[in-house]
Protein backbone atom coordinates (compact mmCIF):
# COMPACT_ATOMS: atom_id res chain seq x y z
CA UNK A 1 7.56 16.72 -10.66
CA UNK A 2 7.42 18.83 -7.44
CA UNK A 3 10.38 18.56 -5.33
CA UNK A 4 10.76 19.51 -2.02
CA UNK A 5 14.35 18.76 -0.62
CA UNK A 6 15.70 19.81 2.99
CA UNK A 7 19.68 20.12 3.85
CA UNK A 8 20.99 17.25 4.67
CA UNK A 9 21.97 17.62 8.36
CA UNK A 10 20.72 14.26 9.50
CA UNK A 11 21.10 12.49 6.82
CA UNK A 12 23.03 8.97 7.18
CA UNK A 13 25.30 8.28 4.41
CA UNK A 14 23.60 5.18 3.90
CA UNK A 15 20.06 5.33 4.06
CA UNK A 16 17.60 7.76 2.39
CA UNK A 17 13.83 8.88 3.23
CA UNK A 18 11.56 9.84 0.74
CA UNK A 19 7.83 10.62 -0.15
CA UNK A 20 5.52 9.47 -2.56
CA UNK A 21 2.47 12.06 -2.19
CA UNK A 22 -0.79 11.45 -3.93
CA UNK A 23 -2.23 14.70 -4.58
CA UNK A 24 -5.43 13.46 -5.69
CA UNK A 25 -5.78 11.19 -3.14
CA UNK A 26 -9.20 12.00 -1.16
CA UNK A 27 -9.79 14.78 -3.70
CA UNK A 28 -7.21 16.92 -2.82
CA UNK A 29 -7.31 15.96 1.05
CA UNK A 30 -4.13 14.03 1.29
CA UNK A 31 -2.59 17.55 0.54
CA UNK A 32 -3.47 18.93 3.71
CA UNK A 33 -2.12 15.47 4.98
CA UNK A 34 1.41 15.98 3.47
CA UNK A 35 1.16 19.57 4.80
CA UNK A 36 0.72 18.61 8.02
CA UNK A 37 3.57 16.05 7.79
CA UNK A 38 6.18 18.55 6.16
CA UNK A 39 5.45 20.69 9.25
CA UNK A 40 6.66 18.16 11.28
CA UNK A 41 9.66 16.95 9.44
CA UNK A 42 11.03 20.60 8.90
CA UNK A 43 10.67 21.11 12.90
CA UNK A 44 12.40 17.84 13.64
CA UNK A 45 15.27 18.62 11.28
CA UNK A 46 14.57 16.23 9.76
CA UNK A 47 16.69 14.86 6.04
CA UNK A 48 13.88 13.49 3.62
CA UNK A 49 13.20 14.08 -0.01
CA UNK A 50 9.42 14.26 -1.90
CA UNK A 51 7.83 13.91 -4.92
CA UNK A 52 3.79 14.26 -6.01
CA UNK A 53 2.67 11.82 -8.37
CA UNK A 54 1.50 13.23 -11.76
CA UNK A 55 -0.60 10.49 -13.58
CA UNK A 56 -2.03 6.62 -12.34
CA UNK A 57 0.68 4.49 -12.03
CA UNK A 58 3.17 7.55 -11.31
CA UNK A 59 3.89 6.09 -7.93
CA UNK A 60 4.66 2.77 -9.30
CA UNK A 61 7.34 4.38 -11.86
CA UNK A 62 8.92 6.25 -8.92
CA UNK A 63 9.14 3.71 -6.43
CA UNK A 64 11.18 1.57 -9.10
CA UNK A 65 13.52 3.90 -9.91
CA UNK A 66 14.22 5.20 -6.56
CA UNK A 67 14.58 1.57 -5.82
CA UNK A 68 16.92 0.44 -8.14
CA UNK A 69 18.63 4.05 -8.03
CA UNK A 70 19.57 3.02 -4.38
CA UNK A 71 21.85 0.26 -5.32
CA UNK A 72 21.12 -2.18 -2.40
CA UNK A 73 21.60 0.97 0.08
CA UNK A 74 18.93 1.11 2.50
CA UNK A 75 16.03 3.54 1.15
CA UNK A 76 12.55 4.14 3.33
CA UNK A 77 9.72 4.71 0.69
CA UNK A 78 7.02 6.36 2.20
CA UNK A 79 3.85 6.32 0.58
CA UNK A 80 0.97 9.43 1.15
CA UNK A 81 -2.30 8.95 -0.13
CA UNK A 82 -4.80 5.78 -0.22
CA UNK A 83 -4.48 2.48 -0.89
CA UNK A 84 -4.01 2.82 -4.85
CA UNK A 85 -1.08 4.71 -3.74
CA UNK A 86 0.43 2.20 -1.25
CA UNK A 87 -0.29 -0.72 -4.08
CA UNK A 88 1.59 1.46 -6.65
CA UNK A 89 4.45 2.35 -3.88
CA UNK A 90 4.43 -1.46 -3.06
CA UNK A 91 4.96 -3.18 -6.59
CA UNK A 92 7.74 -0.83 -7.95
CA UNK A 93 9.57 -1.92 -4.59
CA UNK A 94 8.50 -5.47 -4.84
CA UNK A 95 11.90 -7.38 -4.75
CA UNK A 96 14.58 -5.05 -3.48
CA UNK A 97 14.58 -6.11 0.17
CA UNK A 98 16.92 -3.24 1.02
CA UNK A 99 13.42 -0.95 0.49
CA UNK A 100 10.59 -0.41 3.39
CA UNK A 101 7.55 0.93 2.37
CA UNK A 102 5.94 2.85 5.22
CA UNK A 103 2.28 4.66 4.87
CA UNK A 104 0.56 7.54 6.04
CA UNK A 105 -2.90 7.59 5.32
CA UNK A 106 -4.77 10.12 3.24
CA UNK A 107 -7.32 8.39 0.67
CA UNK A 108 -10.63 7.65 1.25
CA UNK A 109 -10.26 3.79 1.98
CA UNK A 110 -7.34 3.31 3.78
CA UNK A 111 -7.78 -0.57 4.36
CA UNK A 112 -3.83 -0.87 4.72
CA UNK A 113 -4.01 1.64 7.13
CA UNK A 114 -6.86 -0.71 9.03
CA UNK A 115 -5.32 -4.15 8.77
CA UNK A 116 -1.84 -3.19 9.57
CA UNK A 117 -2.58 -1.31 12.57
CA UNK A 118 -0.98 2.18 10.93
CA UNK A 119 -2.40 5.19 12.84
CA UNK A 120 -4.86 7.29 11.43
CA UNK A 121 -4.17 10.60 12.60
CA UNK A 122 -0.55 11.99 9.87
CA UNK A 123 1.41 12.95 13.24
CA UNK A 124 1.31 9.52 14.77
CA UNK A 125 1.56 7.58 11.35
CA UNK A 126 4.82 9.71 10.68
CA UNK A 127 6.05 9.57 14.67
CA UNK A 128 6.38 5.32 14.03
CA UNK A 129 7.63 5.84 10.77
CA UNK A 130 10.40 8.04 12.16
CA UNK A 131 10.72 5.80 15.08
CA UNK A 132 10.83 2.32 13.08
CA UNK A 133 13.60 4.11 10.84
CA UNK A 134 15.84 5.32 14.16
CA UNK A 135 15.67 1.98 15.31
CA UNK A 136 15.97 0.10 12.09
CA UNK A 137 13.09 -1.96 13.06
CA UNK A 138 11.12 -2.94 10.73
CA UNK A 139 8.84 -6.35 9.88
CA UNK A 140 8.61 -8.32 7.04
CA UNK A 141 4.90 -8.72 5.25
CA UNK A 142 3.42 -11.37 2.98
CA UNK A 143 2.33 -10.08 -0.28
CA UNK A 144 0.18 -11.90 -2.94
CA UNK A 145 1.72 -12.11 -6.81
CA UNK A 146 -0.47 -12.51 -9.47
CA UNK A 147 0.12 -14.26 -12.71
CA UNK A 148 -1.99 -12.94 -15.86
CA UNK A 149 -2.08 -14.53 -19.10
CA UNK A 150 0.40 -12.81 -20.69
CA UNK A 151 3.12 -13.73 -18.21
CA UNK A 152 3.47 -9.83 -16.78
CA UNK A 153 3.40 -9.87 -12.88
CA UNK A 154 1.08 -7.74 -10.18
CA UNK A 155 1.71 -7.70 -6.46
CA UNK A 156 -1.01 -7.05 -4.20
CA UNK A 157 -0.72 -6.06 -0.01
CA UNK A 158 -4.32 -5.58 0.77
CA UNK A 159 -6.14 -8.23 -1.52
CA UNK A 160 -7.60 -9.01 -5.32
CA UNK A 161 -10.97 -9.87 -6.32
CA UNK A 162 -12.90 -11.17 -9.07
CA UNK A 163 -16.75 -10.93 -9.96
CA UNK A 164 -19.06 -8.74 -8.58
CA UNK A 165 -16.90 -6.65 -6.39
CA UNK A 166 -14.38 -6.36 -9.07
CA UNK A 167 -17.00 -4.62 -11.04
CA UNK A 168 -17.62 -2.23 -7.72
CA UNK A 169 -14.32 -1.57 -7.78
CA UNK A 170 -13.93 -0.46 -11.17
CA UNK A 171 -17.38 1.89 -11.10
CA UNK A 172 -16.24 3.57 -8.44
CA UNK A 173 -12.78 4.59 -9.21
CA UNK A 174 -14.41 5.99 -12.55
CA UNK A 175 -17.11 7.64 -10.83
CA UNK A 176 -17.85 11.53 -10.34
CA UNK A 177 -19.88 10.52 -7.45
CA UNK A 178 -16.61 9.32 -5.23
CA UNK A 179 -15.43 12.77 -5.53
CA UNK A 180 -18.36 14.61 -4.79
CA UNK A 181 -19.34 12.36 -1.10
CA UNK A 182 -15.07 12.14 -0.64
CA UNK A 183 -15.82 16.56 -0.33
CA UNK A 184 -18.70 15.57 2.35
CA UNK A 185 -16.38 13.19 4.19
CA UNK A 186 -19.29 10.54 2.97
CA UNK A 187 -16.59 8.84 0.71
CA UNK A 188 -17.15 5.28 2.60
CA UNK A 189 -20.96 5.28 0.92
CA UNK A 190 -20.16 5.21 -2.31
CA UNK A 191 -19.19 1.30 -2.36
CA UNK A 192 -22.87 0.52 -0.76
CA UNK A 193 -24.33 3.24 -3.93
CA UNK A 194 -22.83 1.16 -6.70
CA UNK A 195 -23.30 -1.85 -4.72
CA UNK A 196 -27.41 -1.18 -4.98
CA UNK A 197 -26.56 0.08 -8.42
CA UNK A 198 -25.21 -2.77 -9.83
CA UNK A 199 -27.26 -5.47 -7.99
CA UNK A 200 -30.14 -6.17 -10.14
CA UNK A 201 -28.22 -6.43 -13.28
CA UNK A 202 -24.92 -8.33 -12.12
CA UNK A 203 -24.70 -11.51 -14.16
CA UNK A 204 -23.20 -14.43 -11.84
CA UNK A 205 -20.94 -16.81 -13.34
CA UNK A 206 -19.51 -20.23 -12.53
CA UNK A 207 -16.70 -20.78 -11.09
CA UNK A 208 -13.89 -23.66 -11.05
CA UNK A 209 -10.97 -22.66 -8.12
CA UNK A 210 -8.21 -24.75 -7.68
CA UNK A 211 -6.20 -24.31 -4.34
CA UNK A 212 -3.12 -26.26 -4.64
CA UNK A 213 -3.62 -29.48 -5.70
CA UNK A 214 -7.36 -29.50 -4.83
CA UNK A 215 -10.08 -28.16 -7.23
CA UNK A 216 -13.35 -26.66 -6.15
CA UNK A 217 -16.11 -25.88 -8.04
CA UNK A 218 -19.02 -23.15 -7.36
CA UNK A 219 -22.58 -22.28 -9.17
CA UNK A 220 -23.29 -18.77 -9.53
CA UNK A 221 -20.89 -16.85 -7.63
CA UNK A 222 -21.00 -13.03 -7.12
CA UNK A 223 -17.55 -13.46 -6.54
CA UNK A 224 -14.10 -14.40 -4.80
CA UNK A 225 -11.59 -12.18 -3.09
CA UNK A 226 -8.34 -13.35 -2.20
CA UNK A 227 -7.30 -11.77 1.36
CA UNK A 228 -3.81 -11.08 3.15
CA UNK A 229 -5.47 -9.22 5.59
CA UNK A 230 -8.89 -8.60 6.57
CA UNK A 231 -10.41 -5.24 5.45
CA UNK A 232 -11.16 -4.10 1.81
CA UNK A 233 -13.61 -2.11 0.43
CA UNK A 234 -13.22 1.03 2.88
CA UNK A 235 -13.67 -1.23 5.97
CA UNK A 236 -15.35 -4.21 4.99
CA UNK A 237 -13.75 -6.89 7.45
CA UNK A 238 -14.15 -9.67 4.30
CA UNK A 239 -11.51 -11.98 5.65
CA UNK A 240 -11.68 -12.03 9.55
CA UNK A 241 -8.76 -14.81 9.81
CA UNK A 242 -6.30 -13.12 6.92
CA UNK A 243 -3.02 -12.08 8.69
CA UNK A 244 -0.35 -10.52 6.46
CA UNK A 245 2.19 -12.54 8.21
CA UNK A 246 1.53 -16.33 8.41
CA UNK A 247 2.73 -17.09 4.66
CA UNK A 248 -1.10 -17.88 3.80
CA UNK A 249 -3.55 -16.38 1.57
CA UNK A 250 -7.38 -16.43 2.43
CA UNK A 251 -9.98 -16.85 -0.07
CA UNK A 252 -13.69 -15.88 0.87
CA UNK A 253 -16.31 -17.17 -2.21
CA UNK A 254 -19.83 -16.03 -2.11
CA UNK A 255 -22.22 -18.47 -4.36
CA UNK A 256 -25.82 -19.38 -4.71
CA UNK A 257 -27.48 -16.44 -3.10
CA UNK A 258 -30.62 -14.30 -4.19
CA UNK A 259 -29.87 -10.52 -5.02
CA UNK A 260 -31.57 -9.61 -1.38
CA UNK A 261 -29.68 -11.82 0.61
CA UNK A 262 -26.54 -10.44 -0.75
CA UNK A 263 -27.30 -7.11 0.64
CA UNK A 264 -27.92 -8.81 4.19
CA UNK A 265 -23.90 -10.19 3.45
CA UNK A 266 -22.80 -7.21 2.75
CA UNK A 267 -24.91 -5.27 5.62
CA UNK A 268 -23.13 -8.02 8.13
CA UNK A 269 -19.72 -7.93 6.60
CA UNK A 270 -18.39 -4.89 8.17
CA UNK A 271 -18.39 -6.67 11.38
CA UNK A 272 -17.43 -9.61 9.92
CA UNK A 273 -20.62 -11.72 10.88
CA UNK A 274 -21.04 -12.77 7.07
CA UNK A 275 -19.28 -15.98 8.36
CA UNK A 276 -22.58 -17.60 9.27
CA UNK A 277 -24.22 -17.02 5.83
CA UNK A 278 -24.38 -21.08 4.36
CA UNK A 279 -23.44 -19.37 0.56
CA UNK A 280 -20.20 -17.22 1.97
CA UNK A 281 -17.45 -20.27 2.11
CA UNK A 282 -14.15 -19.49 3.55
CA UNK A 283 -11.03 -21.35 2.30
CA UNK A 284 -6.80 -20.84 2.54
CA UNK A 285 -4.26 -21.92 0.48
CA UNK A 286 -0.82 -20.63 -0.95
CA UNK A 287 -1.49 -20.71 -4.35
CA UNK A 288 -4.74 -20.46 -5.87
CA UNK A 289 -6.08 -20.13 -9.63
CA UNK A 290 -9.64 -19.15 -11.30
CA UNK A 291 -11.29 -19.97 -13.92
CA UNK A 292 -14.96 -18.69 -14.77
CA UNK A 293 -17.85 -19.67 -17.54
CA UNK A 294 -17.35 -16.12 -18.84
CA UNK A 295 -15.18 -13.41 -18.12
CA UNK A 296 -15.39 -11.24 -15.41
CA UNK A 297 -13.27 -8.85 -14.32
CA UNK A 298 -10.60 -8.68 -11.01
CA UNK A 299 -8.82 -6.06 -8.82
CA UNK A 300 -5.73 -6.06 -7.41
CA UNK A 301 -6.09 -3.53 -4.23
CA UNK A 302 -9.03 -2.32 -5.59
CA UNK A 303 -7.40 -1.48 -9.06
CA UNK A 304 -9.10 -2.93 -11.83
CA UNK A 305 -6.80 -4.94 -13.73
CA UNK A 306 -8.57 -7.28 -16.30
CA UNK A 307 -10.48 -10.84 -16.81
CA UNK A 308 -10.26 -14.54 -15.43
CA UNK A 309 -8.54 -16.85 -15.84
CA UNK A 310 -6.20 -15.50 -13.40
CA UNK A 311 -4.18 -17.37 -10.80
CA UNK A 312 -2.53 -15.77 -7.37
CA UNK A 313 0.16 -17.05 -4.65
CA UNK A 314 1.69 -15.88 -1.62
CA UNK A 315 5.48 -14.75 -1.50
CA UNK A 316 5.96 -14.59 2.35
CA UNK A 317 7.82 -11.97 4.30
CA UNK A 318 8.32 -10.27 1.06
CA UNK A 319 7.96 -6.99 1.90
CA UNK A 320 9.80 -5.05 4.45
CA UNK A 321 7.35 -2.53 5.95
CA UNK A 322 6.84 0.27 9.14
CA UNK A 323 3.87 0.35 10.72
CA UNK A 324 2.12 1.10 14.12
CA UNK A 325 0.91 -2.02 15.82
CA UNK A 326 -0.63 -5.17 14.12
CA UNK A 327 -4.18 -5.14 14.80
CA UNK A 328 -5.09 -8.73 15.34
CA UNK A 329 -8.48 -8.61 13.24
């Protein structure tokens, strides 16, 4: 691990900062991110301690044991990187309310970033970090939980997914190509690539969704994506109405569409006009489950986690978090 400690001169006695970089984030752009950052923090004075992750779920590991190292003491855990780094940051501090996870973008997505209203530019991220923590303001955010088969637990801030974009998800992440358009600042196209990609060979699947007490059942769906806010995908605004504070969850299910009207969806959705597509149907609920005629596979924050039957539910105001201002959609 890489350390990078300053005196203590500011420090409180009772509260700690530290840093969860992503070196790989961006293909080694969320470097020059954390470089700009530590430029800032050294000139201010100011106390904090960092660490750069080493491996995938690194972040995750870290987060826990800085968490429960704290003892109920207030700790600020800031992530650095992209959204894979915020989910990781976010689920080892799941459940120790005397954590806040703040953010300052530097991956390629960056939906947190979009649908919490966190500034874009490292200064200003860092400036309402700093400012949040002087003030001890901070606000509390839903989060989804996910239940898989074996009992084990996954929290999700941005949203999950299942089907077709799950598959996206996963080809991407794995992909050479991601790195290559990331180094031509064309990252955001390589979603729409293995979108085309993947297209003509996606099989649909059938899909039975139960939403509390209430069961629904849809005919070749490309898939479902559960929403606590409304941007995924590197900007796609799939969930117009999801706000990560109103202790509901939003589910958006596209079904019954032809392979060319599906790129038509997703041409409209980063705007979020897909709402007046007849085979997008919008729904909200607190606790949701799905089942499918075969397995396909789901994401939690764009991480690829597994295969339905999966079920997901909201645990509101679980998460204490600093950000700019809310965007309201």
């Amino acid at each position: 691990m890489n350390h990078e400690n300053l005196p203590e001169d500011k420090a409180h006695s009772r509260e700690e900062l530290k840093f969860i970089i992503n070196p790989q984030a961006k293909n080694g752009y969320c470097l020059k991110v954390w470089k700009k950052v530590e430029l800032i923090l050294k000139e201010e004075n100011i106390s904090y301690s960092a660490v750069r992750t080493e491996y995938q779920s690194h972040a995750r590991e870290l987060a826990k044991i800085y968490a429960e190292q704290a003892g109920g003491q207030r700790l600020y855990l800031v992530a650095v990187g992209g959204d894979g780094t915020v989910h990781e940051v976010m689920n080892g501090a799941a459940g120790h309310q005397n954590v806040t996870v703040g953010f300052i973008p530097g991956g390629s997505g960056n939906d947190f970033s979009r649908g919490f209203g966190v500034p874009k530019a490292p200064a200003e991220s860092l400036k309402a970090i700093l400012k949040g923590i002087s003030s001890h303001s901070s606000v509390k955010a839903d989060i989804g939980m996910i239940r898989h088969i074996d009992g084990k637990k996954t929290y999700f801030i941005n949203n999950m997914g299942a089907g077709f974009d799950a598959l996206i998800s996963r080809k991407v992440n794995s992909s050479k190509i991601k790195g290559i358009l990331n180094q031509l600042s064309l990252g955001k196209f390589v979603y729409a690539i293995f979108l085309v990609k993947e297209l003509f060979t996606y099989k649909c699947s059938d899909l039975e969704i139960a939403i509390g007490e209430k069961k629904l059942q849809f005919n070749s769906a490309w898939f479902i994506t559960i929403s606590n806010q409304p941007f995924y995908g590197g900007g796609m605004k799939i969930s117009p109405d999801a706000n990560p504070f109103d202790g509901i969850l939003n589910v958006t299910v596209v079904h019954n569409i032809s392979r060319l009207k599906l790129l038509f969806v997703f041409a409209s959705v980063f705007k979020g006009r897909h709402i007046g597509f007849k085979e997008v149907t919008f729904l909200q609920g607190q606790n949701v489950s799905i089942r499918s005629s075969h397995p396909i596979p789901f994401h939690a924050d764009g991480e690829a986690l597994g295969s339905t039957p999966i079920s997901a539910s909201v645990c509101p105001e679980a998460l204490p978090v600093i950000i700019g201002t809310v965007k309201d959609g």
